[in-house]
N, C-alpha and C. Protein backbone atom coordinates (compact mmCIF):
# COMPACT_ATOMS: atom_id res chain seq x y z
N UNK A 1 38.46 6.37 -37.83
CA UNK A 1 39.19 6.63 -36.61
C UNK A 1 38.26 6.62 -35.40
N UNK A 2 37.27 7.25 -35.78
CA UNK A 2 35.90 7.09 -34.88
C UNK A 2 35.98 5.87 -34.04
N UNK A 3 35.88 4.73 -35.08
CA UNK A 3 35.06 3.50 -34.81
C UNK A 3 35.77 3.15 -33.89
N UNK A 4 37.58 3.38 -34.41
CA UNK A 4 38.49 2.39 -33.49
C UNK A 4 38.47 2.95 -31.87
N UNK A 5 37.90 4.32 -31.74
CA UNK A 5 38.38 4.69 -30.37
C UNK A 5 36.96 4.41 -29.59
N UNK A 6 35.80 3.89 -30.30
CA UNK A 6 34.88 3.36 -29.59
C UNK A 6 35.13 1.86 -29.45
N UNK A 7 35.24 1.50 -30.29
CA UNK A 7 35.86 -0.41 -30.20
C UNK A 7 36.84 -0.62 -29.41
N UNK A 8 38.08 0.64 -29.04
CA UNK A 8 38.86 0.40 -27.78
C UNK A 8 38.46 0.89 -26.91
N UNK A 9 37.36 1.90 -26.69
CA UNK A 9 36.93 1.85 -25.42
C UNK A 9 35.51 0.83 -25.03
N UNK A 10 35.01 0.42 -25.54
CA UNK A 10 34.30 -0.80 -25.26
C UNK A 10 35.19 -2.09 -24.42
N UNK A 11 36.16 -2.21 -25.31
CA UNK A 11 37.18 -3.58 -25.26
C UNK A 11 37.72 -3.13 -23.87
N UNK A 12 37.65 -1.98 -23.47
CA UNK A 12 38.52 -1.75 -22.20
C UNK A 12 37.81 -1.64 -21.12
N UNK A 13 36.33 -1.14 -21.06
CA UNK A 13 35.20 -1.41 -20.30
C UNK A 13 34.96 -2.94 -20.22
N UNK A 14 34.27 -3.14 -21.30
CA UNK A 14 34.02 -5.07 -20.97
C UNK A 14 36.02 -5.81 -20.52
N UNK A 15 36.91 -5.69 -20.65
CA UNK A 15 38.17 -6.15 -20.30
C UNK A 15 37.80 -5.71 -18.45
N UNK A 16 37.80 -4.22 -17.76
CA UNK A 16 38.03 -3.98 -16.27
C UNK A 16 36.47 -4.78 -15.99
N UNK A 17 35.15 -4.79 -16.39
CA UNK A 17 34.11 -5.67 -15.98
C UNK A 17 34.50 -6.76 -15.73
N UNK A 18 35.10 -7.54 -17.18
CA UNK A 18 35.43 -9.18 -16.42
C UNK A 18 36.07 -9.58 -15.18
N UNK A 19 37.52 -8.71 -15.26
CA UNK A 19 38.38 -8.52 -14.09
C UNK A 19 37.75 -7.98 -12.62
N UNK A 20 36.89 -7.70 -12.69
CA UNK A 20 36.16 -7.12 -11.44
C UNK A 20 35.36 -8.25 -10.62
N UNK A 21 34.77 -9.23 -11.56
CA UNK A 21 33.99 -10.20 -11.40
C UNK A 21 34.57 -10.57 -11.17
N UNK A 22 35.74 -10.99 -11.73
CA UNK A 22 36.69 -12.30 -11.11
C UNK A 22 36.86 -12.39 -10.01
N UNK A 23 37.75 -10.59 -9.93
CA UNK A 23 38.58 -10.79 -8.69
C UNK A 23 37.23 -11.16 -7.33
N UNK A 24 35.64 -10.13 -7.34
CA UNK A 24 35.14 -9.88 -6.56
C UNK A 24 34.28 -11.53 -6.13
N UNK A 25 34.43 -12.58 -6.67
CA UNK A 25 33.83 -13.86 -6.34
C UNK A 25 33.78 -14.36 -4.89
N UNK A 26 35.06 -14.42 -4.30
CA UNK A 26 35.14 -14.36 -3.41
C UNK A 26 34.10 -13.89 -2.31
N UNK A 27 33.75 -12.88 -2.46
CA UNK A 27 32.95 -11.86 -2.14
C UNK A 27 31.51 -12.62 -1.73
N UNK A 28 31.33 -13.33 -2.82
CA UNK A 28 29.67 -14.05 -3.20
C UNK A 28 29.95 -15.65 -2.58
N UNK A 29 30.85 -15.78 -1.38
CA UNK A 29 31.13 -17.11 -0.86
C UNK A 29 29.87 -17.01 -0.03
N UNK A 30 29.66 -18.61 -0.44
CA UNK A 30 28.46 -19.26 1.39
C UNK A 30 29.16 -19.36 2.29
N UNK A 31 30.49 -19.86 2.20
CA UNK A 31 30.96 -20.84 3.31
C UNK A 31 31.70 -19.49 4.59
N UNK A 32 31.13 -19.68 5.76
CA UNK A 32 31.46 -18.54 6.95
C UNK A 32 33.11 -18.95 7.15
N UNK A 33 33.81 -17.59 7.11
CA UNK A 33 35.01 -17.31 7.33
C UNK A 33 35.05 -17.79 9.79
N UNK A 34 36.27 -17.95 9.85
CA UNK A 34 36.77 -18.59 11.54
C UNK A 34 36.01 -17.23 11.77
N UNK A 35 36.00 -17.49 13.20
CA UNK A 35 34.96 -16.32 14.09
C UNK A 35 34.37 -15.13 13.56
N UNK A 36 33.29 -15.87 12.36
CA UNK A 36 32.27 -14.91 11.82
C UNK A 36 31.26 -15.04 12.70
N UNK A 37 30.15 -14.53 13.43
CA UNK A 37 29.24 -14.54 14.24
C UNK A 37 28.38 -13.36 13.43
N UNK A 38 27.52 -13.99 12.46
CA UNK A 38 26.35 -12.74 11.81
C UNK A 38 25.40 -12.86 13.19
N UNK A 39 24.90 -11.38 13.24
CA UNK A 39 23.78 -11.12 14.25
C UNK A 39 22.32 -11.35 13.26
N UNK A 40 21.30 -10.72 13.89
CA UNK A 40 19.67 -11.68 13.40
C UNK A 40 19.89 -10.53 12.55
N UNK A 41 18.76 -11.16 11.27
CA UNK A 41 18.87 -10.03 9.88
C UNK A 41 17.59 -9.48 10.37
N UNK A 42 17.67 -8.13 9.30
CA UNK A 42 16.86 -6.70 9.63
C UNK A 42 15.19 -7.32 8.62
N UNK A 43 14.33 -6.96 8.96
CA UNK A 43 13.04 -7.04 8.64
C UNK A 43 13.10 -5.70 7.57
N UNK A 44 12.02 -6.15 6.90
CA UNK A 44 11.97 -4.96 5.58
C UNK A 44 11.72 -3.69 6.27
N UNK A 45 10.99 -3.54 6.99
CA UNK A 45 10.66 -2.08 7.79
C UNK A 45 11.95 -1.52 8.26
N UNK A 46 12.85 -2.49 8.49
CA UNK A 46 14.11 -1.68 9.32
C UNK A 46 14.86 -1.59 8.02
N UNK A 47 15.04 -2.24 7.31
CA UNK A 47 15.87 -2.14 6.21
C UNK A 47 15.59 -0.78 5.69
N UNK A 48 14.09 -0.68 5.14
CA UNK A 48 14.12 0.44 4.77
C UNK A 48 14.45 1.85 5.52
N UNK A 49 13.88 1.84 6.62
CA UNK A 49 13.79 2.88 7.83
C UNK A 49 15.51 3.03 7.49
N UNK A 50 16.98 2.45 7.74
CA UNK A 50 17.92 2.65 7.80
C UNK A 50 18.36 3.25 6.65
N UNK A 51 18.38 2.12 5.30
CA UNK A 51 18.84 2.69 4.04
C UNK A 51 17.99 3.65 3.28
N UNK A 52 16.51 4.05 3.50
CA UNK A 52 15.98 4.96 2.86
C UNK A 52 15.15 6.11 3.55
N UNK A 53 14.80 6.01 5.11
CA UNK A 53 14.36 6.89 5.65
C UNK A 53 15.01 7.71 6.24
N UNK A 54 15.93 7.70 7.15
CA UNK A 54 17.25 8.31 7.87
C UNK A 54 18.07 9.12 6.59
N UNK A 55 18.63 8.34 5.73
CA UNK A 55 19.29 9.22 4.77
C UNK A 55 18.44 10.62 3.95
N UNK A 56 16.67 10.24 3.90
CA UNK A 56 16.17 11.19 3.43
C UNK A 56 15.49 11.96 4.26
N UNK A 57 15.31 11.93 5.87
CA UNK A 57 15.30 12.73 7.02
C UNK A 57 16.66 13.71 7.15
N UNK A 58 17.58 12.84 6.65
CA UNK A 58 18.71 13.76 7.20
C UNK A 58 19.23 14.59 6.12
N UNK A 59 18.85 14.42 4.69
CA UNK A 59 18.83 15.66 3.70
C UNK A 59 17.99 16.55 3.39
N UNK A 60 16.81 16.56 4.39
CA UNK A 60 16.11 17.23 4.52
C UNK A 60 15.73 18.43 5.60
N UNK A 61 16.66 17.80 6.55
CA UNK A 61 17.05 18.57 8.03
C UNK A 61 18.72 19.52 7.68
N UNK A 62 19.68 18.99 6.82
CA UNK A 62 20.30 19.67 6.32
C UNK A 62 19.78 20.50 5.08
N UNK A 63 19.17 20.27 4.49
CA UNK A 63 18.73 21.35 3.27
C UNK A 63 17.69 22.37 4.25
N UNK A 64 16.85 21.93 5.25
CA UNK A 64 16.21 23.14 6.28
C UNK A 64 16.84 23.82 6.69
N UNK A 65 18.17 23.28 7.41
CA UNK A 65 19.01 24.41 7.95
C UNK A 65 20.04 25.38 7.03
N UNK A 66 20.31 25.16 5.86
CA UNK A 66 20.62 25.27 4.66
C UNK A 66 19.80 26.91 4.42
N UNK A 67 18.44 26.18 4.17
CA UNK A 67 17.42 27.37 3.63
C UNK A 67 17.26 28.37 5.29
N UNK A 68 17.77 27.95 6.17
CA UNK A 68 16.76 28.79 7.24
C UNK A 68 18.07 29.97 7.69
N UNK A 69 18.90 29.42 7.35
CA UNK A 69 20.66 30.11 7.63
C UNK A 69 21.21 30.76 6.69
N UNK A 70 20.16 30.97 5.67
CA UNK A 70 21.05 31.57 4.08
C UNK A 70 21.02 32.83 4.50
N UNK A 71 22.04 33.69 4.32
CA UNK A 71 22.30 35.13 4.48
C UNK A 71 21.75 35.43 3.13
N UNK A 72 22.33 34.93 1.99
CA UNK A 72 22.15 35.76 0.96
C UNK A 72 21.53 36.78 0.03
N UNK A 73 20.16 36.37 0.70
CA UNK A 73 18.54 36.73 0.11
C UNK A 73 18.66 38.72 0.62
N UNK A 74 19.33 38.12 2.33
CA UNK A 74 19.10 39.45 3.07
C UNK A 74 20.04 40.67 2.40
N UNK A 75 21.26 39.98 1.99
CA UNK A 75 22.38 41.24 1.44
C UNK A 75 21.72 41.64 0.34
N UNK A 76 21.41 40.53 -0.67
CA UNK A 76 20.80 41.31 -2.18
C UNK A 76 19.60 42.24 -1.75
N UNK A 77 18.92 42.02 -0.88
CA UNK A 77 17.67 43.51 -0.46
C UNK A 77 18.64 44.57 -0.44
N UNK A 78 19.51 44.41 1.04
CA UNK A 78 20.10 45.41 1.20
C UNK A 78 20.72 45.95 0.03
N UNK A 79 21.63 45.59 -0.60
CA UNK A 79 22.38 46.17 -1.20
C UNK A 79 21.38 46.49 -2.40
N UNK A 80 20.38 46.16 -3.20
CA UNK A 80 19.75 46.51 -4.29
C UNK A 80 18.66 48.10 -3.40
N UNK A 81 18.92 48.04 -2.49
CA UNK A 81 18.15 49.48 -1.75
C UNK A 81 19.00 50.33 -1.60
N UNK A 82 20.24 50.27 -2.21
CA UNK A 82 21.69 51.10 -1.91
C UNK A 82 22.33 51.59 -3.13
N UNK A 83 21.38 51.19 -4.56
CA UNK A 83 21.70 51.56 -5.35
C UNK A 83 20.94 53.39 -5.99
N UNK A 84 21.88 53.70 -6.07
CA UNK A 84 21.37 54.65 -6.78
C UNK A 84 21.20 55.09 -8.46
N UNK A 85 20.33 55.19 -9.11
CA UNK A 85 19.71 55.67 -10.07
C UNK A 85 19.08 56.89 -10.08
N UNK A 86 18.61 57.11 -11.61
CA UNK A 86 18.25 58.72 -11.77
C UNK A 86 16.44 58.75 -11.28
N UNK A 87 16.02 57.35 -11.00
CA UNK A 87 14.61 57.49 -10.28
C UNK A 87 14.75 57.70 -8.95
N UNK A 88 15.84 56.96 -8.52
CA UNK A 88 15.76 57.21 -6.84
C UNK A 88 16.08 58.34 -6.19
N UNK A 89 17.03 58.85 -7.31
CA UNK A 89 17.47 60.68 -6.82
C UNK A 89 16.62 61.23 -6.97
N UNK A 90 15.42 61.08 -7.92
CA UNK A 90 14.26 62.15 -8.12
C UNK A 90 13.42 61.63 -7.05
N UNK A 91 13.08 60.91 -6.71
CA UNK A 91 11.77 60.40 -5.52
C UNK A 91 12.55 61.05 -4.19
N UNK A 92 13.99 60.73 -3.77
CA UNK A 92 15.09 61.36 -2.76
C UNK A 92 14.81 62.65 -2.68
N UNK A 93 14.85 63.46 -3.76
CA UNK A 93 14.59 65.03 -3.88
C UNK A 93 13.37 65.57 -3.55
N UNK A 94 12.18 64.69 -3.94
CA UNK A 94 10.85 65.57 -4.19
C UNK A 94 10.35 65.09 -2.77
């Protein structure tokens, strides 16, 4: 029973792959569609600068403000200094 529900899910993965290719060919045309006007292509420095520097500047400026805005750290002090136990009543007393 195993086998068959891996052999139909294979058959159904490679089946939506083919169909994907098909449909997406189009996609992989040379020939320029009526008033396509491409502008000048990006140099590797900009390529990268866009798709890999900016995105990891900007998860890093959100994870700063992230860490610099966390309340949480401050309540667990507080509140773990608000607990009472049978050491803190004796140090409280003496």
């Amino acid at each position: 029973m195993d086998k068959k529900n891996a052999l139909r899910a294979g058959a159904l993965a490679a089946g939506t792959t083919l169909m994907m290719l098909l449909m997406s060919s189009p996609a992989l045309a040379l020939t320029r569609d009526d008033g396509d006007d491409p502008g000048p292509g990006l140099s590797v420095i900009q390529t990268l600068g866009y798709f890999v520097g900016i995105p990891i500047v900007l998860f890093l400026v959100i994870a700063g403000l992230v860490a610099a805005l966390d309340k949480s750290r401050a309540k667990q002090q507080d509140t773990s200094r608000n607990v009472n136990t049978k050491e803190t009543q004796a140090k409280a007393e003496a």
